[in-house]
N, C-alpha and C. Protein backbone atom coordinates (compact mmCIF):
# COMPACT_ATOMS: atom_id res chain seq x y z
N UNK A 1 -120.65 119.43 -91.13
CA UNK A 1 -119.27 118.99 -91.09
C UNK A 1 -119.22 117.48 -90.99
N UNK A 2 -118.61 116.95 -91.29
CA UNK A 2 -118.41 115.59 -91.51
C UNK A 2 -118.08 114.91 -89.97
N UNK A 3 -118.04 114.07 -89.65
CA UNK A 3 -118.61 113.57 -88.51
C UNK A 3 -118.67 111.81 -88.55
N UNK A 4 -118.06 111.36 -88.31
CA UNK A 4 -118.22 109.55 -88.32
C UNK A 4 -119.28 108.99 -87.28
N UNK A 5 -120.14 108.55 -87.82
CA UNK A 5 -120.89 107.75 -86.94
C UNK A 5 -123.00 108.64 -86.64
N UNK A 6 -122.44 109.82 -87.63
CA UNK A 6 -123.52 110.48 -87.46
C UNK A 6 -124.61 110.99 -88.40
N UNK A 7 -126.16 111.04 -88.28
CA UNK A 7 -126.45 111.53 -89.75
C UNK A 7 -127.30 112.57 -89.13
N UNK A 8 -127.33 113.88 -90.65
CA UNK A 8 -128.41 114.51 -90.55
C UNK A 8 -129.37 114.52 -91.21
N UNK A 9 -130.35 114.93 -91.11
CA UNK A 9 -132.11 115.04 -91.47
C UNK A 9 -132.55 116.23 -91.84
N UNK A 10 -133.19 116.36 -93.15
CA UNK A 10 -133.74 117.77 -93.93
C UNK A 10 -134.86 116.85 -94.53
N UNK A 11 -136.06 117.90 -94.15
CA UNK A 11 -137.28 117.34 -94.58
C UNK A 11 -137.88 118.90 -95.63
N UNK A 12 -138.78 118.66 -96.89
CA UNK A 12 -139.20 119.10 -97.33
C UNK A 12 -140.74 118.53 -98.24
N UNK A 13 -141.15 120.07 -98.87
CA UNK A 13 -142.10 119.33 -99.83
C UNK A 13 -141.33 119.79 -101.69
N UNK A 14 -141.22 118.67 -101.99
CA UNK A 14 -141.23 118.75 -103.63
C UNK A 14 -142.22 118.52 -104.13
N UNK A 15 -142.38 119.35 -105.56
CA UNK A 15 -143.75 118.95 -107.00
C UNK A 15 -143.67 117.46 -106.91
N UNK A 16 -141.84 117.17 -107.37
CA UNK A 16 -141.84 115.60 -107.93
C UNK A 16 -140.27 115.26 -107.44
N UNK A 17 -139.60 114.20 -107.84
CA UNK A 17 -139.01 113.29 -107.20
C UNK A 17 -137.91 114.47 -108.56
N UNK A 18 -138.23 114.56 -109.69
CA UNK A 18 -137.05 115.26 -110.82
C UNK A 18 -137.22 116.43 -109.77
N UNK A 19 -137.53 117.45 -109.26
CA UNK A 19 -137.71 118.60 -108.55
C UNK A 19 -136.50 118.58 -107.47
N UNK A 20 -136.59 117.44 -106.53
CA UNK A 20 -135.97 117.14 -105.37
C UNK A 20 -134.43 116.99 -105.86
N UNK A 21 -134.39 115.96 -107.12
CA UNK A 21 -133.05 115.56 -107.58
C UNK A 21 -132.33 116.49 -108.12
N UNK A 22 -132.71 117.60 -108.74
CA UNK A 22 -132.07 118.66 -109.47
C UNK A 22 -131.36 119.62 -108.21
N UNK A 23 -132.51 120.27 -107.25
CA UNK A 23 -132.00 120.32 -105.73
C UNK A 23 -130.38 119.78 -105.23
N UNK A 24 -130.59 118.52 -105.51
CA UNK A 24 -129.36 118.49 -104.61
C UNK A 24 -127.94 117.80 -106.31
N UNK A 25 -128.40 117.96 -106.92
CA UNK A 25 -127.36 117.77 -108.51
C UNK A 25 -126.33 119.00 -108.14
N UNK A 26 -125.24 118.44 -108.24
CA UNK A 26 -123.74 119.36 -108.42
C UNK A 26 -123.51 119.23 -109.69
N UNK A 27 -123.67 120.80 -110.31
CA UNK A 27 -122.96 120.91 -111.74
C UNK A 27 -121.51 120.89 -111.75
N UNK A 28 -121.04 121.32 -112.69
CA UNK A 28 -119.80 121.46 -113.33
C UNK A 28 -119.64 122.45 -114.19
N UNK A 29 -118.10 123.69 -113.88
CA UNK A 29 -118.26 124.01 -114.94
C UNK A 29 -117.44 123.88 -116.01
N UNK A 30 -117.34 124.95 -116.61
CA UNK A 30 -116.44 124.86 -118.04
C UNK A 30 -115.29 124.37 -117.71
N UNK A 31 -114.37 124.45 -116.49
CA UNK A 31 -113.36 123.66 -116.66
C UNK A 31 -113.29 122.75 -116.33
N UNK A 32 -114.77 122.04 -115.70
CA UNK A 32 -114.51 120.87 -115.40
C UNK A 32 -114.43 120.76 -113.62
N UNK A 33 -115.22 121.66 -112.95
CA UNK A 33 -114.72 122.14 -111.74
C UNK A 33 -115.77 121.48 -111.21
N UNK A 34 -115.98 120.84 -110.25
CA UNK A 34 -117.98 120.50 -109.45
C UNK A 34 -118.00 121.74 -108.79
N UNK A 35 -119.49 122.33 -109.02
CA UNK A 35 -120.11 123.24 -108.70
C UNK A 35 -120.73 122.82 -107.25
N UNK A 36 -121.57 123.50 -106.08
CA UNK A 36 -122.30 123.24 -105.15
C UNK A 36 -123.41 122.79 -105.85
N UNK A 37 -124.29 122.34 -104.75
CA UNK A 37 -125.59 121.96 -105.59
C UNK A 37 -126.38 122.98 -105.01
N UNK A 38 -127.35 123.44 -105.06
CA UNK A 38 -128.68 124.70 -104.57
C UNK A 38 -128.59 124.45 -103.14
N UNK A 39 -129.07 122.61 -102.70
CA UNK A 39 -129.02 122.48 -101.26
C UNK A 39 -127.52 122.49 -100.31
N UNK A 40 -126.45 122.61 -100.91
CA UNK A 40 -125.26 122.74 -100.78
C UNK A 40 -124.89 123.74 -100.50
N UNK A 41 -125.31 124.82 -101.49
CA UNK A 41 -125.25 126.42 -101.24
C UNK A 41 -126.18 127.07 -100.17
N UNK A 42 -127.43 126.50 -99.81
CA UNK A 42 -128.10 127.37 -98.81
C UNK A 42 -127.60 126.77 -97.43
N UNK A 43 -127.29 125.68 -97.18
CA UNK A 43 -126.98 125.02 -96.14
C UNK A 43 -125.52 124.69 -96.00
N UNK A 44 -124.34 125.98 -97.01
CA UNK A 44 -123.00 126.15 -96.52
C UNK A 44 -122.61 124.89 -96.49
N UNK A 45 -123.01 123.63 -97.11
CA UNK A 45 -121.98 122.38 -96.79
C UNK A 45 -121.17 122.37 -97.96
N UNK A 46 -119.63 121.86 -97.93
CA UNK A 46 -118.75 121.77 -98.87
C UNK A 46 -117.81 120.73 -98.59
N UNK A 47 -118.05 120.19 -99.63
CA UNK A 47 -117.13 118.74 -100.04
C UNK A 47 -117.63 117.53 -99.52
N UNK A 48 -118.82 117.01 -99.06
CA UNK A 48 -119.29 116.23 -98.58
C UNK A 48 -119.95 115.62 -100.00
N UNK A 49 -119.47 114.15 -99.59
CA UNK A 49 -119.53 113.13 -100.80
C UNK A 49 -121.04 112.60 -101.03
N UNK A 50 -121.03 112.95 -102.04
CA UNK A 50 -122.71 112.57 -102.30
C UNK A 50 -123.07 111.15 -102.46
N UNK A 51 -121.53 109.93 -102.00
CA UNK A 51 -122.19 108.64 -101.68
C UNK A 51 -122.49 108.37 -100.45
N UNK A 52 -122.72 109.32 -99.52
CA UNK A 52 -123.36 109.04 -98.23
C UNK A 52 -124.37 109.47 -98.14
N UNK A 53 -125.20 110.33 -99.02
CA UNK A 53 -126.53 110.83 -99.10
C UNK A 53 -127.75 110.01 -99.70
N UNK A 54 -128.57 109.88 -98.92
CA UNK A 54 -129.85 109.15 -99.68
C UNK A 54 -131.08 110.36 -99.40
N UNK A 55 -131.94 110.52 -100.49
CA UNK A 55 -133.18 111.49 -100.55
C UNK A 55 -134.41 110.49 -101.04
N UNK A 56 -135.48 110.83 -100.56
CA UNK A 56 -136.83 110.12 -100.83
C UNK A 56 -137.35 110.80 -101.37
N UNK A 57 -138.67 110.75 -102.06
CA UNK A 57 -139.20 111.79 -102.40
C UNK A 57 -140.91 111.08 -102.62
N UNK A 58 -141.68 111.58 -101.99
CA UNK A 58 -142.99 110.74 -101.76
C UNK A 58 -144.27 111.40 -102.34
N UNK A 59 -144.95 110.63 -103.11
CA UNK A 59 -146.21 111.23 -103.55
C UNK A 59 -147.33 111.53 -102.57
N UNK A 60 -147.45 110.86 -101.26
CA UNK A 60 -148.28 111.48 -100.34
C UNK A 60 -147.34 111.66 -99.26
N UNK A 61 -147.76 113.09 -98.57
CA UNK A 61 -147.35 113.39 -97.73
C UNK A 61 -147.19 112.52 -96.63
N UNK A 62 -146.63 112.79 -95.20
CA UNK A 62 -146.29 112.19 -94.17
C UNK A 62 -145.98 113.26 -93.31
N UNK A 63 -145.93 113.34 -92.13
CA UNK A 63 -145.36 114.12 -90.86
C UNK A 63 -144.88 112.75 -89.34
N UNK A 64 -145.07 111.89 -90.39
CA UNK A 64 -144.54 110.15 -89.09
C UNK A 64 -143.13 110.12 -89.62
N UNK A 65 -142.07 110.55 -88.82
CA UNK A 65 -140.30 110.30 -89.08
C UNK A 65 -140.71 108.84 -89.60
N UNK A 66 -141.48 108.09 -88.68
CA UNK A 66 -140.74 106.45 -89.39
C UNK A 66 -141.21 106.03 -90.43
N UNK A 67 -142.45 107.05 -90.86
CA UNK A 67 -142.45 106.45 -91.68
C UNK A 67 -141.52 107.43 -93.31
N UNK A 68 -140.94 108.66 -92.89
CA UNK A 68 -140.67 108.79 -94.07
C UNK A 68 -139.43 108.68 -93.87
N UNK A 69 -138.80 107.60 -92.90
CA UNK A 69 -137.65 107.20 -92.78
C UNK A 69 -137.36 105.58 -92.87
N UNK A 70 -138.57 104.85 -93.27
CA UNK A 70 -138.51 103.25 -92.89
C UNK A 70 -137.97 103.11 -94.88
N UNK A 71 -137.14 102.08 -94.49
CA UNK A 71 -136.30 101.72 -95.58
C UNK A 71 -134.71 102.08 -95.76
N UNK A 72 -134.53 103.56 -95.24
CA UNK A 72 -133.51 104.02 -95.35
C UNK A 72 -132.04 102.99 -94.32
N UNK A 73 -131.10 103.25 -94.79
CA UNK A 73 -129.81 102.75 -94.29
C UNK A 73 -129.85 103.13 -92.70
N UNK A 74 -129.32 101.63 -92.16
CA UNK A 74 -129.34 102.12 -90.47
C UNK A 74 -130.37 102.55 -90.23
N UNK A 75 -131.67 101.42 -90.90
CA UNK A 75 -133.24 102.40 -90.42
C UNK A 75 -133.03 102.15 -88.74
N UNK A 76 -132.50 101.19 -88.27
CA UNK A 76 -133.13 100.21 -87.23
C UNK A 76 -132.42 100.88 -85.71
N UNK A 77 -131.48 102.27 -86.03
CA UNK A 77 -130.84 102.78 -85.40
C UNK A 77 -131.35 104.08 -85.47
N UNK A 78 -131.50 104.70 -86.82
CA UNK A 78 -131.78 106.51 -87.23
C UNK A 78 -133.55 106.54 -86.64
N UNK A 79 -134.18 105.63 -86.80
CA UNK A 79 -135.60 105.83 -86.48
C UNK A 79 -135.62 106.56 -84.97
N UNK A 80 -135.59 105.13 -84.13
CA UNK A 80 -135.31 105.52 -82.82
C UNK A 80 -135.04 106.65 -82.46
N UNK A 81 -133.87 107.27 -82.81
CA UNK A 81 -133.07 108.10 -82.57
C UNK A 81 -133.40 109.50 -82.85
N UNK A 82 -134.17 109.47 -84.08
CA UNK A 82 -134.95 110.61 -84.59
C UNK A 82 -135.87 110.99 -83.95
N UNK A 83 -136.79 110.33 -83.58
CA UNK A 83 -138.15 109.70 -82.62
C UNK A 83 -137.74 110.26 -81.29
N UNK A 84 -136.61 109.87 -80.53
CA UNK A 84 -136.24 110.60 -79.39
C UNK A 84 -136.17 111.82 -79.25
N UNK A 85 -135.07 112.38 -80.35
CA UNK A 85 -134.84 113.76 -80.57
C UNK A 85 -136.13 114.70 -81.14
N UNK A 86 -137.38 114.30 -81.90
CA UNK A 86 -138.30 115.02 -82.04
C UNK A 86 -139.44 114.89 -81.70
N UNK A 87 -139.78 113.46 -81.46
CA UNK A 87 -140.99 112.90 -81.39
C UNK A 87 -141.65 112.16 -82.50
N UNK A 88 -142.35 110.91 -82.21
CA UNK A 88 -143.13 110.78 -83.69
C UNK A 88 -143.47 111.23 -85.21
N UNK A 89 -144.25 112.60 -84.91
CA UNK A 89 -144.78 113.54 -85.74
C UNK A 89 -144.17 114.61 -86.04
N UNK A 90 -143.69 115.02 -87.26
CA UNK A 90 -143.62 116.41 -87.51
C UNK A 90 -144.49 117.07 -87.12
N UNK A 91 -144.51 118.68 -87.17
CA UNK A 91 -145.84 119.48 -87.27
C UNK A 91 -146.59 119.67 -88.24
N UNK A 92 -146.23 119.21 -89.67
CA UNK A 92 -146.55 119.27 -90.58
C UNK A 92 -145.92 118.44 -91.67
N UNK A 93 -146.95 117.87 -92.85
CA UNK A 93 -146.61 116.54 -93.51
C UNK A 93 -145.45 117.01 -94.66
N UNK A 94 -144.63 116.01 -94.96
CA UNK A 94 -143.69 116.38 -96.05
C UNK A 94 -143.76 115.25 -96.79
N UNK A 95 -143.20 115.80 -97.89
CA UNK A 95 -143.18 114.69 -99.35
C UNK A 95 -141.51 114.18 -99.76
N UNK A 96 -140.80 115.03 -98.92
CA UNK A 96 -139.61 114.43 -99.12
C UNK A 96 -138.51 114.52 -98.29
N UNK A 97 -137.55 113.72 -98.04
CA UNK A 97 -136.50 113.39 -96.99
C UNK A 97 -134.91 113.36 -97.47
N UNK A 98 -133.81 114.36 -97.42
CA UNK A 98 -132.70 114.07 -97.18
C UNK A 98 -132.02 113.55 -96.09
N UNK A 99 -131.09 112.49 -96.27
CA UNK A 99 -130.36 112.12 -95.37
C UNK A 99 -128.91 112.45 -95.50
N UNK A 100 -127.57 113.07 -94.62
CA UNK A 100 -126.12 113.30 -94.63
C UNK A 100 -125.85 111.94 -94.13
N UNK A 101 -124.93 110.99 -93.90
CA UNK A 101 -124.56 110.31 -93.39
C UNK A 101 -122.91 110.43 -92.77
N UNK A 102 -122.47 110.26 -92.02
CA UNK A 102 -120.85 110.75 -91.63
C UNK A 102 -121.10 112.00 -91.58
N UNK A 103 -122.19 112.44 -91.16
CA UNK A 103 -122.45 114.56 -91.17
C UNK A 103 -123.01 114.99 -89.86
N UNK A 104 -122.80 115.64 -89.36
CA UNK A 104 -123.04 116.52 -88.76
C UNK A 104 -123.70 117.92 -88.46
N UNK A 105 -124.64 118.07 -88.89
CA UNK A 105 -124.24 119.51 -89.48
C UNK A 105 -124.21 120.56 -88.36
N UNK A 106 -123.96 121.58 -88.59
CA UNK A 106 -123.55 122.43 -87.79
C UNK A 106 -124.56 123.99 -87.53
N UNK A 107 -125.51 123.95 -88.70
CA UNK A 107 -126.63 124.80 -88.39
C UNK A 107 -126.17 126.50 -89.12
N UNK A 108 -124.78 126.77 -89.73
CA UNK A 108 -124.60 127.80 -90.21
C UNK A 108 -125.37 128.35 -91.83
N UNK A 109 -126.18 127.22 -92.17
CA UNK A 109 -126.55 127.58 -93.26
C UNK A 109 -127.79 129.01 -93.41
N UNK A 110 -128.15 129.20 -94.67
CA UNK A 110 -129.65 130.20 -94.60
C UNK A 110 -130.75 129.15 -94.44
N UNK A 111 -131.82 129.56 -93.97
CA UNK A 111 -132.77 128.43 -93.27
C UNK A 111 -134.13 129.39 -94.22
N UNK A 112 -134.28 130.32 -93.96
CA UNK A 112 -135.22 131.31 -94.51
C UNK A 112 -135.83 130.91 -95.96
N UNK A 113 -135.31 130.73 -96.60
CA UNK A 113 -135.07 131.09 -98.18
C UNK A 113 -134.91 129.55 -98.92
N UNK A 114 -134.46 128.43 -97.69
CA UNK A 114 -134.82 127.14 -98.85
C UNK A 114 -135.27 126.18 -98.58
N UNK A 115 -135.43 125.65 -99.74
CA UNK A 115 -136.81 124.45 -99.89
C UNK A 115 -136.57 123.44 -98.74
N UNK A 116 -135.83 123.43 -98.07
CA UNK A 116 -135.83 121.86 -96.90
C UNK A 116 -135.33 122.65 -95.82
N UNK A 117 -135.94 121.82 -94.77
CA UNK A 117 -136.35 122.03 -92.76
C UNK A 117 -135.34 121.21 -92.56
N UNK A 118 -134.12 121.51 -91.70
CA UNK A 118 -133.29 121.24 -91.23
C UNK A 118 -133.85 120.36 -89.92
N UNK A 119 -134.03 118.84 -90.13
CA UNK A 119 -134.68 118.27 -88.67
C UNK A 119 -133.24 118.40 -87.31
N UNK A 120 -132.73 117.88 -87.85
CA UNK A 120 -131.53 117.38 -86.66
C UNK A 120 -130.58 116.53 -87.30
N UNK A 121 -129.36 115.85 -86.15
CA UNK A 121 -128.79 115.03 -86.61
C UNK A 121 -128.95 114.35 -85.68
N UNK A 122 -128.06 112.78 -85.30
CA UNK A 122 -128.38 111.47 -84.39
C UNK A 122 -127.16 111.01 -84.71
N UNK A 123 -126.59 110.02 -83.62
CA UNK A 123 -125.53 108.93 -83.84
C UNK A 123 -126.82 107.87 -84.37
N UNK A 124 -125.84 106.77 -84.49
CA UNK A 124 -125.99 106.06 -85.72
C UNK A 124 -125.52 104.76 -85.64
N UNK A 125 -124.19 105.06 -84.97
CA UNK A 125 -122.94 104.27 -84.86
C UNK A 125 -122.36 104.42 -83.33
């Protein structure tokens, strides 16, 4: 849910960076309607503007938040913050990183069945 001042965190592994991007691509259809995107549909979010989203997508793995979070917007706030809420290390390395920004999320999505680990969310702001 949308949320000012807050972001969330979905970590996964993709083949490739086209793999990750198709993932979160909102079609359209015949009339012209925007469709969900795949990560949209398993994780129940709707209408959240895809100019607050940034995704990475890395040829070697990582399980260090900062580092598969250094660069990103409000690094100098989301690091920390991430770092508190999980610790350093994942349990295991990933190749790629969504970020929500103004999100919240709320945890009603299917978790089972898709490609990205729901880390958490953090203020920000």
């Amino acid at each position: 849910m949308e949320r000012e001042g807050y972001v969330s965190l979905w970590v996964g592994n993709f083949a490739s960076n086209e793999e990750l991007q198709h993932y979160l691509l909102n079609f359209y259809d015949e009339d012209g309607e925007a469709a969900a995107s795949m990560f949209e549909e398993e994780y129940r979010i709707e209408g959240h503007d895809s100019d607050f989203r940034e995704a990475e997508y890395f040829k070697e793995g990582s399980n260090q938040l900062s580092v598969l979070l250094e660069g990103g917007s409000y690094e100098e706030m989301v690091i920390p913050h991430f770092i508190k809420l999980k610790g350093e290390e994942l349990p295991y390395p990933v190749k790629s990183m969504i970020l929500f920004y103004h999100f919240k999320y709320s945890g009603k999505g299917s978790h089972q069945s898709s490609r990205v680990h729901y880390v958490g969310s953090v203020r920000y702001k």
